[in-house]
C-alpha atoms as a PDB file:
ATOM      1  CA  UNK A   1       0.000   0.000   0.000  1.00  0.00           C
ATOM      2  CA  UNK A   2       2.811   2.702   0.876  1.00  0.00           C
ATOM      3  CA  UNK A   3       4.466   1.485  -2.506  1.00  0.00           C
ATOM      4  CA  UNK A   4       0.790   2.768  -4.170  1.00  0.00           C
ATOM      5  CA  UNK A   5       0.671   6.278  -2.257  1.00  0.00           C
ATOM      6  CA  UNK A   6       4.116   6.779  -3.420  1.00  0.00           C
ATOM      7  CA  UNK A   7       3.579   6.471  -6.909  1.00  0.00           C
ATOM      8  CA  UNK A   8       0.916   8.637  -6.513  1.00  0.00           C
ATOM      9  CA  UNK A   9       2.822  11.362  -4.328  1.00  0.00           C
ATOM     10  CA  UNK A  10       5.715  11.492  -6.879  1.00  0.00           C
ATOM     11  CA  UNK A  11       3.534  11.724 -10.071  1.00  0.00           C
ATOM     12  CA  UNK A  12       1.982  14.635  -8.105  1.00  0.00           C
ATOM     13  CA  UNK A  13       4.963  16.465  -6.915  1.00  0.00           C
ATOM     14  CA  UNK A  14       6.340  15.569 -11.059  1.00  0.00           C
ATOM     15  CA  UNK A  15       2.991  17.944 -11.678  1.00  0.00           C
ATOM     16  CA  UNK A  16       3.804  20.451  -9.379  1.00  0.00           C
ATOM     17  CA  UNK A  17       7.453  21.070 -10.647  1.00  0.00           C
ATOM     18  CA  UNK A  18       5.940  21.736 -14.172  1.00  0.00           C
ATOM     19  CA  UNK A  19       3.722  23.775 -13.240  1.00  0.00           C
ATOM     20  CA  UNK A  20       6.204  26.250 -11.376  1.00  0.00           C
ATOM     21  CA  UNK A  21       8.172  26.277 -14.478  1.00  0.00           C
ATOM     22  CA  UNK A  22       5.596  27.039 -16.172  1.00  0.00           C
ATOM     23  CA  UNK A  23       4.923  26.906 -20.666  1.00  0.00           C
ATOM     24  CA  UNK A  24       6.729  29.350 -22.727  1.00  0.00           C
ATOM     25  CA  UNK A  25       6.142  30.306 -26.313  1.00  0.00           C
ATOM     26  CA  UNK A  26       8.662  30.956 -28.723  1.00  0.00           C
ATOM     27  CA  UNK A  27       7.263  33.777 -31.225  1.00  0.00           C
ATOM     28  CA  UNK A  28      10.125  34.043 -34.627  1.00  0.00           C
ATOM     29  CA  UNK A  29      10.334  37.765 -35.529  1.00  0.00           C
ATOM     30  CA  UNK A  30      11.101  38.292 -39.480  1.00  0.00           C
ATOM     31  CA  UNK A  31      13.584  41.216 -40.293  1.00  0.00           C
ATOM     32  CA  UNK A  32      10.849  43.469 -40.202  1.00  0.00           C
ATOM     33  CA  UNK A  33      10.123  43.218 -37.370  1.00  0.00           C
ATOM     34  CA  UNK A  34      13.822  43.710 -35.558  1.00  0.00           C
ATOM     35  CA  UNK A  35      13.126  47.051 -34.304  1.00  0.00           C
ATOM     36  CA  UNK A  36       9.818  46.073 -32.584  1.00  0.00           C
ATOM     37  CA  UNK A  37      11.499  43.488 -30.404  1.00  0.00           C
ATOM     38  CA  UNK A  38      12.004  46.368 -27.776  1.00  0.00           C
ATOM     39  CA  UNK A  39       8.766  46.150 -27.313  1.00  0.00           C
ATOM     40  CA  UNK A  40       7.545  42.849 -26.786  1.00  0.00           C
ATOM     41  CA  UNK A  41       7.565  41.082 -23.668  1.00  0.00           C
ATOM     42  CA  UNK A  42       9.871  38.073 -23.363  1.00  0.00           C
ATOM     43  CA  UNK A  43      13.131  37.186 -23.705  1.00  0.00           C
ATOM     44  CA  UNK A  44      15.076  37.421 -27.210  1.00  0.00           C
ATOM     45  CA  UNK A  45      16.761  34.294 -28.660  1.00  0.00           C
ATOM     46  CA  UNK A  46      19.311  35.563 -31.029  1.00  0.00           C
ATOM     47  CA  UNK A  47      20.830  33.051 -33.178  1.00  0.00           C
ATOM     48  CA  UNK A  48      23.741  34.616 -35.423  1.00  0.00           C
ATOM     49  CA  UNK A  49      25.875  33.156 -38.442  1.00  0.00           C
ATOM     50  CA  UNK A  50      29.015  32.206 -36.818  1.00  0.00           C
ATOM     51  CA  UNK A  51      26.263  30.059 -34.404  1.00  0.00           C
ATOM     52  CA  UNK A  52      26.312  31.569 -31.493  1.00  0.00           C
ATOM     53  CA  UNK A  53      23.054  32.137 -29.172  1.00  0.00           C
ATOM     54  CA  UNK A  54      22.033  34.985 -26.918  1.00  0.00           C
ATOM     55  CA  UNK A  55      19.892  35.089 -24.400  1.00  0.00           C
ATOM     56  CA  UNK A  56      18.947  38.771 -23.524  1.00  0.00           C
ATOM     57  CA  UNK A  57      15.897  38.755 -21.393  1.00  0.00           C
ATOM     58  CA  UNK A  58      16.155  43.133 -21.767  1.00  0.00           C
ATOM     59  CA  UNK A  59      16.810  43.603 -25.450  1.00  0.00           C
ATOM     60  CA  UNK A  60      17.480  46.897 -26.780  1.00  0.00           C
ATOM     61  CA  UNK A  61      17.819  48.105 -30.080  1.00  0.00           C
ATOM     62  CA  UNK A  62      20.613  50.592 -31.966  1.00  0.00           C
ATOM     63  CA  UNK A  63      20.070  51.911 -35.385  1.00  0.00           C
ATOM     64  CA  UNK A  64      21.112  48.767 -36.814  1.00  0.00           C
ATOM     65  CA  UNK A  65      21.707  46.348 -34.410  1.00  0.00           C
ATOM     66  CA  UNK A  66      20.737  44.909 -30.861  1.00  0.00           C
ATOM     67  CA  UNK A  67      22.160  45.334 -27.609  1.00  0.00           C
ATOM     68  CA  UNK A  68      21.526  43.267 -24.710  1.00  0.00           C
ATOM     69  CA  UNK A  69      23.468  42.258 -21.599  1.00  0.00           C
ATOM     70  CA  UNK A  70      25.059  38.852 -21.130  1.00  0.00           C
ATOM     71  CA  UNK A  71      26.433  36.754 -18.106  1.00  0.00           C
ATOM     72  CA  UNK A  72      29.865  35.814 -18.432  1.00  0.00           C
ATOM     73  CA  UNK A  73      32.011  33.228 -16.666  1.00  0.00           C
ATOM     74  CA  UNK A  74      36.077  34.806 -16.394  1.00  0.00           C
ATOM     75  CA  UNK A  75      38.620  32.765 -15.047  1.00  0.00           C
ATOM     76  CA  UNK A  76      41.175  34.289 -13.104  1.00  0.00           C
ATOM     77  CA  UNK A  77      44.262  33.507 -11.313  1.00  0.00           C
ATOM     78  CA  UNK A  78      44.343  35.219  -7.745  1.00  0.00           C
ATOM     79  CA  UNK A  79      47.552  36.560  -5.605  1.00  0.00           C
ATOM     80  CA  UNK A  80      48.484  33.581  -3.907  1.00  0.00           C
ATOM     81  CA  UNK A  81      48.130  31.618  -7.293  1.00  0.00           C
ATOM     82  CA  UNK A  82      44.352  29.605  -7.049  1.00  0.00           C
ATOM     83  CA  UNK A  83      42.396  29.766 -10.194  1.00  0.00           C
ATOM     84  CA  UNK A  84      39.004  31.628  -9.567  1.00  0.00           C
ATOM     85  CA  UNK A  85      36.031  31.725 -11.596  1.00  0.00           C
ATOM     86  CA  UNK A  86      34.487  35.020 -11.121  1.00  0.00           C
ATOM     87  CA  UNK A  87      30.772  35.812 -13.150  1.00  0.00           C
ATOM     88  CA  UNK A  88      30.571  38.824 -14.835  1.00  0.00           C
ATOM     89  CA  UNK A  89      28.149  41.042 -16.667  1.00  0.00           C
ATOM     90  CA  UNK A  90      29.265  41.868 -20.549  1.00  0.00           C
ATOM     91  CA  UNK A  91      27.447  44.073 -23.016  1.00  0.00           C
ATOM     92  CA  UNK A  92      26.934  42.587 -26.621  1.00  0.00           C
ATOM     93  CA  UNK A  93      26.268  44.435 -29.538  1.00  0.00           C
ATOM     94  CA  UNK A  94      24.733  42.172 -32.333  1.00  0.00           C
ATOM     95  CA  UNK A  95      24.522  43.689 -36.200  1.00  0.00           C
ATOM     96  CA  UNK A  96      21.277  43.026 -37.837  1.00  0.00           C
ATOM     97  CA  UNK A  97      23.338  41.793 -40.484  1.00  0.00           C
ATOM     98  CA  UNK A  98      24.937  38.685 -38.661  1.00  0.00           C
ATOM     99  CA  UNK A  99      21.439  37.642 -37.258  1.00  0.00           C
ATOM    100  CA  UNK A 100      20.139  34.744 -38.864  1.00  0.00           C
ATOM    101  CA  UNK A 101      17.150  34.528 -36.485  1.00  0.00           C
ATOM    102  CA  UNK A 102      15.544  36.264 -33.850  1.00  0.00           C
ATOM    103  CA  UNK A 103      12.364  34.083 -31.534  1.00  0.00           C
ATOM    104  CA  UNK A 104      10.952  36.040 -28.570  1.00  0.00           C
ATOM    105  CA  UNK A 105      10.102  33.518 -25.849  1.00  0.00           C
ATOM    106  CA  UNK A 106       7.187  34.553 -23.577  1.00  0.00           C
ATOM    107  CA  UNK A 107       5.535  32.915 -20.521  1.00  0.00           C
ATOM    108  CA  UNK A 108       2.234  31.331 -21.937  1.00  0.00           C
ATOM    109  CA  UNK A 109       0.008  31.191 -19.313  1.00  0.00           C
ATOM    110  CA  UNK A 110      -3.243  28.562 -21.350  1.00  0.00           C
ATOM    111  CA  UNK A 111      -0.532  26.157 -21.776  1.00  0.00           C
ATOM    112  CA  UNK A 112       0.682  26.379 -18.308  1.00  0.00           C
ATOM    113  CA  UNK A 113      -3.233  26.264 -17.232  1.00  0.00           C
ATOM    114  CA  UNK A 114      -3.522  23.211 -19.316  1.00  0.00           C
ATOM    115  CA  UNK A 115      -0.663  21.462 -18.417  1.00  0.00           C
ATOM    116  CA  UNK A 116      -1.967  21.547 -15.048  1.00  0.00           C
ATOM    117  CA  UNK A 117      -5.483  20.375 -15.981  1.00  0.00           C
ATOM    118  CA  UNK A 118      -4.070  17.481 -17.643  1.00  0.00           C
ATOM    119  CA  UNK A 119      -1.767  17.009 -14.720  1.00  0.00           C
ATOM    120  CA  UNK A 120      -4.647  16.976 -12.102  1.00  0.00           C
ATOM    121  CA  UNK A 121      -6.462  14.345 -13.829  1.00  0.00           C
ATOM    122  CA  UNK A 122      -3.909  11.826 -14.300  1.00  0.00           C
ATOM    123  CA  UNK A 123      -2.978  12.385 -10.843  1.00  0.00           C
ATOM    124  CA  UNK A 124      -6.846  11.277  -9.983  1.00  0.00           C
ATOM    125  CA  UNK A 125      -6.716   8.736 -12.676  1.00  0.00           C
ATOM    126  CA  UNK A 126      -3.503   7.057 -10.789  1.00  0.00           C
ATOM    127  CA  UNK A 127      -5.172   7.429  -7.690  1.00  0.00           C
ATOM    128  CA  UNK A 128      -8.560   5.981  -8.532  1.00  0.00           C
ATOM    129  CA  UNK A 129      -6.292   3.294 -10.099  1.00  0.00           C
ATOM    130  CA  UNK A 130      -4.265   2.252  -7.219  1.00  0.00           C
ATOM    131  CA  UNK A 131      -6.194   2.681  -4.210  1.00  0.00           C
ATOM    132  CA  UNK A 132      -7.634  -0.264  -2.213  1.00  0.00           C
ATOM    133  CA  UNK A 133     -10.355  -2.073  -3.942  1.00  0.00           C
ATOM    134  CA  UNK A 134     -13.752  -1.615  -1.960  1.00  0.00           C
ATOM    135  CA  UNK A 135     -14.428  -4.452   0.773  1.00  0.00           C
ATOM    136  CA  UNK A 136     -18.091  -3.685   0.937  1.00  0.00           C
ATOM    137  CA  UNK A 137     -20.431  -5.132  -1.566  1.00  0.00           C
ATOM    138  CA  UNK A 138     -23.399  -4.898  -0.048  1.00  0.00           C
ATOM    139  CA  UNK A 139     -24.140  -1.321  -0.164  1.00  0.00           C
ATOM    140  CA  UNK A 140     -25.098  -0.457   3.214  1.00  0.00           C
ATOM    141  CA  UNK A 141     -23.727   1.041   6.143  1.00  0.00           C
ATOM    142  CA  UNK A 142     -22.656  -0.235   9.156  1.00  0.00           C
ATOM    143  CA  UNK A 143     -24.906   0.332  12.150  1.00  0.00           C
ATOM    144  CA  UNK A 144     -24.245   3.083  14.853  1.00  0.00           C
ATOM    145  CA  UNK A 145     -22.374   1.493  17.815  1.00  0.00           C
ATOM    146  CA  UNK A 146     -23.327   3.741  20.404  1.00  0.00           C
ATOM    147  CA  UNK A 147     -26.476   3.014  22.195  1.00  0.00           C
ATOM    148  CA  UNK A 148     -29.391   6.006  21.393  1.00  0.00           C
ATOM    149  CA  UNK A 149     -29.440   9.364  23.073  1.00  0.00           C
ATOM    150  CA  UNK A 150     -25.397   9.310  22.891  1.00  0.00           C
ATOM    151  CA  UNK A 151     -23.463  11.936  21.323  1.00  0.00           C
ATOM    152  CA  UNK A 152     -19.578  11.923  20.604  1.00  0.00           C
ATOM    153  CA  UNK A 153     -17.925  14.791  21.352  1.00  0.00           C
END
C-alpha cells in the first residue's frame, strides 16, 4: 500500500514542478520586425551566423543592431596563485546583419493552465487506479455502535 501512495505522491509532486516552471512560447520575428522586439515582452533568442546564441531577457535596439546584456564566466588567477572563476556582466552588440534569427520567448500562461489540468487528472486517474479495492459489496452502512441518546464529542 505505501508502494501505491508513493507512486501517486511522486507523479503529483512531477505535476507540481511543471507547473512552477511554467509553458513558454517561442514567437520568430522576421527582419521586419527587428526594431519592434524592444517592445515585446519576453526574452530574445538571437541566433547569429558564426552560431552563437544569446539570451537577452532586456533587449534593446541601436540603429542597426541589438544590444543586450550577457552573463559571463572569467577565469582568473588570484595573488596567492588559485584559479578563480568570477561571473561577470558583458554588453553585446549584435549587427542586424549577422542575425540569422531572432524568436521572442514569452511565458504562456493557457498552456501552463492546461498542463496543469491534464496534470490533475492523471494524478486522480492514478489514484482511482491504485487505491484499495472496496471491501463492501453490499451497499449499506454499518450500524451506529453507540447506544441512542449518545453523542460523541
Amino acid at each position: 500500500m505505501p508502494r501505491r501512495r508513493g507512486a501517486g505522491l511522486a507523479c503529483a509532486a512531477a505535476m507540481a514542478l511543471l507547473a512552477l516552471q511554467g509553458c513558454s512560447t517561442l514567437v520568430r520575428l522576421a527582419p521586419a520586425e527587428y526594431t519592434d522586439a524592444p517592445n515585446r515582452k519576453g526574452t530574445a533568442m538571437i541566433h547569429t551566423r558564426d552560431g552563437r546564441v544569446y539570451e537577452l531577457p532586456d533587449v534593446a535596439v541601436d540603429s542597426s543592431r541589438f544590444v543586450g546584456r550577457v552573463d559571463v564566466m572569467r577565469n582568473i588567477v588570484t595573488r596567492d596563485g588559485h584559479l578563480d572563476a568570477v561571473e561577470d556582466v558583458e554588453t553585446v552588440r549584435i549587427p542586424f546583419s549577422d542575425v540569422v534569427r531572432v524568436e521572442m520567448r514569452r511565458a504562456n500562461l493557457l498552456g501552463t493552465v492546461a498542463a496543469l489540468g491534464v496534470g490533475v487528472g492523471l494524478v486522480y486517474m492514478l489514484a482511482k487506479a491504485l487505491g484499495p479495492a472496496s471491501t463492501d459489496t453490499t451497499g449499506t452502512t454499518p450500524p451506529n455502535p453507540l447506544p441512542t441518546g449518545w453523542h460523541r464529542r
